[in-house]
N, C-alpha and C. Protein backbone atom coordinates (compact mmCIF):
# COMPACT_ATOMS: atom_id res chain seq x y z
N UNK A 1 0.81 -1.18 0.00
CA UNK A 1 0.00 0.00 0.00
C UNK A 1 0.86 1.26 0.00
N UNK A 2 1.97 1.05 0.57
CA UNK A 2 3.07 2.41 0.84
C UNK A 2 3.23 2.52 -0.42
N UNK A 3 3.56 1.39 -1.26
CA UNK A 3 4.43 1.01 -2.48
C UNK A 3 3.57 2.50 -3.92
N UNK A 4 2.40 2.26 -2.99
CA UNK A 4 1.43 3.24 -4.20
C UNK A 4 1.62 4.43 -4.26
N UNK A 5 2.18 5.05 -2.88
CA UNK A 5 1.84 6.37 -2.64
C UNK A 5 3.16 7.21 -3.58
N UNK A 6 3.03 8.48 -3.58
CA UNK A 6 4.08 9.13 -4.33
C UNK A 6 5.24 9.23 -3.26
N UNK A 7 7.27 8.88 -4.07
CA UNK A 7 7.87 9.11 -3.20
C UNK A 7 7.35 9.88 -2.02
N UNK A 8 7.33 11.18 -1.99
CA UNK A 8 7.34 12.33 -0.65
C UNK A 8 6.49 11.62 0.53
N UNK A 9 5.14 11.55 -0.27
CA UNK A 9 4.05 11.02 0.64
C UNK A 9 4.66 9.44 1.33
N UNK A 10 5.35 9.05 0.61
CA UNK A 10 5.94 7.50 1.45
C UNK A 10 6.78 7.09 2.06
N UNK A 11 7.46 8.56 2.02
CA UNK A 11 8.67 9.09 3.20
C UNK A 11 8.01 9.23 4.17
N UNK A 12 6.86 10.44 4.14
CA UNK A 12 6.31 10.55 5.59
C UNK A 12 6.04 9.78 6.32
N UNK A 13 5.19 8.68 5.59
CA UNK A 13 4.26 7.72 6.00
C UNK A 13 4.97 6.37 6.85
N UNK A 14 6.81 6.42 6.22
CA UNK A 14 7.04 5.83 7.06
C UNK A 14 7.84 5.98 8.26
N UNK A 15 7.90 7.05 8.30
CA UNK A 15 8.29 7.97 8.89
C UNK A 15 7.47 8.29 10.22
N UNK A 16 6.22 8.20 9.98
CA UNK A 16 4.85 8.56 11.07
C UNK A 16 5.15 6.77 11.58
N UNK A 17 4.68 6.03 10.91
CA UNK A 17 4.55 4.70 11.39
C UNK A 17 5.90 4.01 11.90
N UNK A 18 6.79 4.36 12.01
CA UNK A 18 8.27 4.07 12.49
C UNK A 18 7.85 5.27 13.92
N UNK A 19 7.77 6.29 13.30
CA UNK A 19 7.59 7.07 15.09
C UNK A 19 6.81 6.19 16.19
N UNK A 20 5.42 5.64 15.49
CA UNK A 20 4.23 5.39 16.50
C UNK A 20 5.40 3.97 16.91
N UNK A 21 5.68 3.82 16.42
CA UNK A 21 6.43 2.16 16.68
C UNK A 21 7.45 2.24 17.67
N UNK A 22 8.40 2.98 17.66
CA UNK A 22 8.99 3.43 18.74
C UNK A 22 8.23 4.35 19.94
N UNK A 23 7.10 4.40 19.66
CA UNK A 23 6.43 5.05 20.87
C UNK A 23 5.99 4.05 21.58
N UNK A 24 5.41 2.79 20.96
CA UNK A 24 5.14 2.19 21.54
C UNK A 24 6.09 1.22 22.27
N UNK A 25 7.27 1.11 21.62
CA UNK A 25 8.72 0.62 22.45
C UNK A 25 8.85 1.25 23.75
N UNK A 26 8.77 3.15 23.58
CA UNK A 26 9.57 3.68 25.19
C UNK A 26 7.76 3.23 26.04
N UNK A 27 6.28 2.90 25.70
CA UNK A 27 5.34 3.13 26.33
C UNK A 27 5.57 1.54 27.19
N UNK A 28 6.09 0.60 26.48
CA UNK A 28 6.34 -0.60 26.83
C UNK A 28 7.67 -0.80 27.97
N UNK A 29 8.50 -0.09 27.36
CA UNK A 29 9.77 0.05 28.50
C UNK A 29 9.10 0.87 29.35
N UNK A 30 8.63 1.69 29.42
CA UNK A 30 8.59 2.47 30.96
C UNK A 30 7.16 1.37 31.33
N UNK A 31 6.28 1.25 31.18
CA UNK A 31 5.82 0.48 31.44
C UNK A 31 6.00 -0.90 32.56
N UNK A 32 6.94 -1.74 31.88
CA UNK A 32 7.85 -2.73 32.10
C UNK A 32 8.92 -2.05 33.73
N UNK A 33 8.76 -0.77 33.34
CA UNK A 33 9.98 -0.55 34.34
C UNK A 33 9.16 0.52 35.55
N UNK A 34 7.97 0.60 35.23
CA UNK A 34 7.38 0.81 36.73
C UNK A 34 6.42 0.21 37.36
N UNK A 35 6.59 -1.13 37.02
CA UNK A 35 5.80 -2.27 37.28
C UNK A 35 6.25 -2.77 38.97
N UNK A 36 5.33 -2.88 39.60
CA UNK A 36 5.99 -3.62 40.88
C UNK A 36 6.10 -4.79 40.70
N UNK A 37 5.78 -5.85 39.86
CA UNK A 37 5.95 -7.21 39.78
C UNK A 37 6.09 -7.26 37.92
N UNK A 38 7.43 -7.33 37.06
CA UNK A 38 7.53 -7.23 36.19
C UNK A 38 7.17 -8.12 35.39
N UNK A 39 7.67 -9.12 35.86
CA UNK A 39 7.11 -10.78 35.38
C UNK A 39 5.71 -11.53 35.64
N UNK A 40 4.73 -10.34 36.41
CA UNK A 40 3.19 -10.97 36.48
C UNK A 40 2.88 -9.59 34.93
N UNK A 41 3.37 -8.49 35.51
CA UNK A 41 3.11 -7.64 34.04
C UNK A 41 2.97 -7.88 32.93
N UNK A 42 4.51 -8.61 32.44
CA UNK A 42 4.63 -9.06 31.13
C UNK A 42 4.34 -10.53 30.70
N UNK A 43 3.51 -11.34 31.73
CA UNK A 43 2.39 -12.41 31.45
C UNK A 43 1.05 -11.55 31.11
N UNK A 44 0.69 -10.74 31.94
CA UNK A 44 -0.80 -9.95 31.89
C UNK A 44 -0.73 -9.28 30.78
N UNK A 45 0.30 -8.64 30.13
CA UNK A 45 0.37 -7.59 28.51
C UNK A 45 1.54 -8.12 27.84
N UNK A 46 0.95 -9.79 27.24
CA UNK A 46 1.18 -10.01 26.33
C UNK A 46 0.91 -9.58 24.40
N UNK A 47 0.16 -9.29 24.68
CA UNK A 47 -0.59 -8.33 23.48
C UNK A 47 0.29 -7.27 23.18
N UNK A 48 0.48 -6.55 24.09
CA UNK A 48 1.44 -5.20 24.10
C UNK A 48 3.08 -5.69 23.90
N UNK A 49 3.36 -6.99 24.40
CA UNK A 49 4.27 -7.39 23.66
C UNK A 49 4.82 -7.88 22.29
N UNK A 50 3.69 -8.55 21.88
CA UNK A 50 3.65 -8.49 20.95
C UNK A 50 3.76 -7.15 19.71
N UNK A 51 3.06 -6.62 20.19
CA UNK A 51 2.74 -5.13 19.42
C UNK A 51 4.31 -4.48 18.85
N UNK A 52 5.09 -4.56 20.31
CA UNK A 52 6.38 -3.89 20.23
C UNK A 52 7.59 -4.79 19.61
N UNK A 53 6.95 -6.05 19.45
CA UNK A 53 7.96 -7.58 18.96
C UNK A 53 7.81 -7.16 17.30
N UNK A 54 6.73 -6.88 17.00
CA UNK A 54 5.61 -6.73 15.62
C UNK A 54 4.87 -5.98 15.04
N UNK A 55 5.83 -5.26 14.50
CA UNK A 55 5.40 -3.88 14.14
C UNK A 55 3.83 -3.79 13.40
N UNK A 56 3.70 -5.31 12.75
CA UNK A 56 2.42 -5.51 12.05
C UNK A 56 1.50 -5.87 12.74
N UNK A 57 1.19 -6.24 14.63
CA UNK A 57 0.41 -6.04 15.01
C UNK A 57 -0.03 -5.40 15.68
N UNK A 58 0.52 -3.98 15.27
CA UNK A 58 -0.16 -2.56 15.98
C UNK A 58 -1.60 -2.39 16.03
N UNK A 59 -2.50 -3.22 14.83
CA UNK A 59 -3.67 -2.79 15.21
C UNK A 59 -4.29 -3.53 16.38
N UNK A 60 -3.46 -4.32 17.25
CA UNK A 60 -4.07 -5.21 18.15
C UNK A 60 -4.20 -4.04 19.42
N UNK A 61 -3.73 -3.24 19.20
CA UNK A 61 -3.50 -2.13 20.71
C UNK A 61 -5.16 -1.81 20.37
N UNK A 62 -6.06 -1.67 19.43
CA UNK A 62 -7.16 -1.51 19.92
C UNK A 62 -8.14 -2.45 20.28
N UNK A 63 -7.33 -3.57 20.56
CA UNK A 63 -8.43 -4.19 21.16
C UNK A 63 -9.10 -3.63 22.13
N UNK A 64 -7.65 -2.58 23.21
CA UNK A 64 -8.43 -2.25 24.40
C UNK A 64 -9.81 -1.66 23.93
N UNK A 65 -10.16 -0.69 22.84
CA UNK A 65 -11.24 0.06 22.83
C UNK A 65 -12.21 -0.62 22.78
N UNK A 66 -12.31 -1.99 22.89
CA UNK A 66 -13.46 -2.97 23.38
C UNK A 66 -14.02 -2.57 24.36
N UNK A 67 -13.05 -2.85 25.40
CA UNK A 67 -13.10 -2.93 26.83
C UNK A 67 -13.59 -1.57 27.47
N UNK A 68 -13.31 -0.58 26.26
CA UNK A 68 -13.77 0.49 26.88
C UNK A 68 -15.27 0.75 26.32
N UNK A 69 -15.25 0.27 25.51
CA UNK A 69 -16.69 -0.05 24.60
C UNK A 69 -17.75 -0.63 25.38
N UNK A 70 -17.48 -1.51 26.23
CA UNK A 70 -17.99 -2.50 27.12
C UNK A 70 -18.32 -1.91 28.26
N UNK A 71 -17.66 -1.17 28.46
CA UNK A 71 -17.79 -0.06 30.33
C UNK A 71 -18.83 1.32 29.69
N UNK A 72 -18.89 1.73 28.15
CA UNK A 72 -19.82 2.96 27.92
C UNK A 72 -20.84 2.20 27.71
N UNK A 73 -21.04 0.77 27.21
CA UNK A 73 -22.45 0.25 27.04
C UNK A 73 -22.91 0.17 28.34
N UNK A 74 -22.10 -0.24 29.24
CA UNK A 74 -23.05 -0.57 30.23
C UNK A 74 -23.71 0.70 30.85
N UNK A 75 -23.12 1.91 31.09
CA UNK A 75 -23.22 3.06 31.69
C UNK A 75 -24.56 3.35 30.49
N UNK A 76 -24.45 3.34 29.74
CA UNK A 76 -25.73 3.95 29.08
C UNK A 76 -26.74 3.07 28.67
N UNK A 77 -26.84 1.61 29.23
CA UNK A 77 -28.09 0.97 29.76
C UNK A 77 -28.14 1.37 31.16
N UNK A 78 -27.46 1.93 32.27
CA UNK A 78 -27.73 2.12 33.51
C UNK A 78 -28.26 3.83 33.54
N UNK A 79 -27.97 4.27 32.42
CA UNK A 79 -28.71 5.82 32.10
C UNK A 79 -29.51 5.53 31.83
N UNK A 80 -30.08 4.64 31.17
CA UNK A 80 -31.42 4.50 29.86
C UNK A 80 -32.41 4.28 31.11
N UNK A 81 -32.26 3.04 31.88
CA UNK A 81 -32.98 2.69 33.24
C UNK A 81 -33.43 3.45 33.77
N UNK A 82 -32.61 4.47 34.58
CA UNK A 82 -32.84 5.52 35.21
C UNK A 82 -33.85 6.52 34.62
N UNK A 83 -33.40 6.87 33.42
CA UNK A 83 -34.23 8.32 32.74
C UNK A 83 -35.86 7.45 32.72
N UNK A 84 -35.81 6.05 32.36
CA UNK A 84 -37.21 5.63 32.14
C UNK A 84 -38.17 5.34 33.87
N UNK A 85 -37.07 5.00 34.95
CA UNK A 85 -37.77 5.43 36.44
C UNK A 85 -37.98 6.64 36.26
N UNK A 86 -37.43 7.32 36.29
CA UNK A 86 -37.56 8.83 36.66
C UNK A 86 -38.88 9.10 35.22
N UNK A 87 -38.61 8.97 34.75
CA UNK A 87 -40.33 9.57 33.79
C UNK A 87 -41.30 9.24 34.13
N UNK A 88 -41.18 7.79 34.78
CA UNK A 88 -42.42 7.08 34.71
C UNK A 88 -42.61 7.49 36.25
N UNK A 89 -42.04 7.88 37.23
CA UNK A 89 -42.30 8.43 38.22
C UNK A 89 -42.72 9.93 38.41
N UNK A 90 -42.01 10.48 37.41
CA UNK A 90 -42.47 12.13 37.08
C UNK A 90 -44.19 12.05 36.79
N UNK A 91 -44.39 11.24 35.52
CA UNK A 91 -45.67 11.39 34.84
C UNK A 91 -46.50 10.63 36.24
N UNK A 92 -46.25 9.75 37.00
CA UNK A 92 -47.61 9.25 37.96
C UNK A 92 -47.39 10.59 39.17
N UNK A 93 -46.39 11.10 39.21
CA UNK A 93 -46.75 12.36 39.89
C UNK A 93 -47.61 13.45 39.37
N UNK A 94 -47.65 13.44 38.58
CA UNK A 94 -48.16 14.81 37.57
C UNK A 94 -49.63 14.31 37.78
N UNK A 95 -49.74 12.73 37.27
CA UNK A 95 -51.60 12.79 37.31
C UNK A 95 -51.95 12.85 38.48
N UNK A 96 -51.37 12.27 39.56
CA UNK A 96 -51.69 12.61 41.40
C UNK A 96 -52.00 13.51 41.22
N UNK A 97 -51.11 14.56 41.34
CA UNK A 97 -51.11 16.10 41.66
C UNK A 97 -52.68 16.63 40.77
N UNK A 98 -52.69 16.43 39.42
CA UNK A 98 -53.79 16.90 38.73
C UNK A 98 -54.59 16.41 39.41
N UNK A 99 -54.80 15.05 39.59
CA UNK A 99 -56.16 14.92 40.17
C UNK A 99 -56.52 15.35 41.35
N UNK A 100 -55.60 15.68 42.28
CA UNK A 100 -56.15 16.43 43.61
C UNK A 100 -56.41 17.69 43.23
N UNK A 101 -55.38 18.68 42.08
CA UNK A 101 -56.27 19.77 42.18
C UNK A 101 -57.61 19.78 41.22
N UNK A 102 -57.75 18.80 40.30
CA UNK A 102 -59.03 18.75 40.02
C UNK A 102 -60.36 18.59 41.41
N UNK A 103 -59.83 17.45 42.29
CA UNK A 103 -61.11 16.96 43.56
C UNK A 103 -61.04 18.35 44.32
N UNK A 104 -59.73 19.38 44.44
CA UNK A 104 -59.99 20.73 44.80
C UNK A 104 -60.98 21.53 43.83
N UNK A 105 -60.75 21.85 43.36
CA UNK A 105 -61.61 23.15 42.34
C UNK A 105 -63.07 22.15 42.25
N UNK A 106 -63.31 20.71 41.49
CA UNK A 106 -64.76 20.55 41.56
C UNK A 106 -65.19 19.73 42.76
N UNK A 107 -64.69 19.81 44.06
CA UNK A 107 -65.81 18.96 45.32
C UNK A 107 -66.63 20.00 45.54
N UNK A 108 -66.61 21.69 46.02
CA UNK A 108 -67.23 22.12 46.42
C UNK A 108 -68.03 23.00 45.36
N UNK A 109 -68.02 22.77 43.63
CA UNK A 109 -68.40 23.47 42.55
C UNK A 109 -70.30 22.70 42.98
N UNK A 110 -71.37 23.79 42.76
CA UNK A 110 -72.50 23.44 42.37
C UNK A 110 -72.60 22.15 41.22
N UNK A 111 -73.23 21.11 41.70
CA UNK A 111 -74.05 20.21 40.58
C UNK A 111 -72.45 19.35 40.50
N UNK A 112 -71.32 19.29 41.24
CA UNK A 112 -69.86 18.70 41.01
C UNK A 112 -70.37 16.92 40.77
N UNK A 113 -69.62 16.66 39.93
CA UNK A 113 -70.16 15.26 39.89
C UNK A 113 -68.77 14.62 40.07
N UNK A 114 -67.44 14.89 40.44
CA UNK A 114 -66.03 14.88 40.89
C UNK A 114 -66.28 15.40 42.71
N UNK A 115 -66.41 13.98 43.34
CA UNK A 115 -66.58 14.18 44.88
C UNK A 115 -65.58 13.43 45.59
N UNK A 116 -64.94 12.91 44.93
CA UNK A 116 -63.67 12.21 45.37
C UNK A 116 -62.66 11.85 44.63
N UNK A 117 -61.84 11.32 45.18
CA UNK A 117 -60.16 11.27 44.77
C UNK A 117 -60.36 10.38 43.98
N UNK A 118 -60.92 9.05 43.52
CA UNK A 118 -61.10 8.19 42.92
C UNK A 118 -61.53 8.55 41.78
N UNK A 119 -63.08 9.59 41.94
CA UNK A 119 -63.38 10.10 40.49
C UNK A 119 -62.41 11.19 39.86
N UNK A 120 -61.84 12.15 40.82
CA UNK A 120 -60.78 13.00 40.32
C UNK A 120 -59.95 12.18 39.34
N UNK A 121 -59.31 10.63 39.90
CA UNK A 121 -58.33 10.32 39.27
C UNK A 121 -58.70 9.60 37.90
């Protein structure tokens, strides 16, 4: 795919992708080196070893955005929940409330055929 691009543009390009590659070398060394247990570390981020072993499996570093994918789904089924208590608790407040001030204004109206809370509601 590099092979296509025009010289200039395929200088940069490898140029950008040689940078990210060594970024991910010093993110792995410091990493590695402020680990309190280095050798449970580099069993647990094998992936990330890889990554820095293999320059061609850089796209595996997003796997994490799964995981983070996985923590916003859940948060916005635990929003969705909520907003639908809270409405459905708003709206049975609203007809309460109406209907008492309806059994207010018609209990004591001439000819009221609304004499209680039951017919209010």
């Amino acid at each position: 795919m590099i092979a296509d691009l025009d010289p200039p543009l395929s200088t940069v390009t490898l140029v950008v992708m040689g940078g990210a590659w060594v970024i991910f070398v010093i993110d792995y060394v410091v990493n590695i080196a402020l680990a309190p247990n280095r050798g449970r570390y580099f069993l647990t981020h094998l992936h990330e070893f890889l990554i820095v072993l293999l320059p061609a499996l850089a796209p595996l570093r997003l796997l994490q955005f799964i995981a983070i994918l996985a923590v916003v789904y859940r948060a916005a089924n635990n929003l969705r929940e909520r907003v639908v208590y809270y409405a459905s608790g708003s709206a049975a407040l609203l007809v309460f409330v109406a209907a008492i001030t309806v059994l207010d204004v018609e209990r004591d109206a001439e000819g009221a055929t609304i004499t209680s809370f039951g017919n209010a509601l």
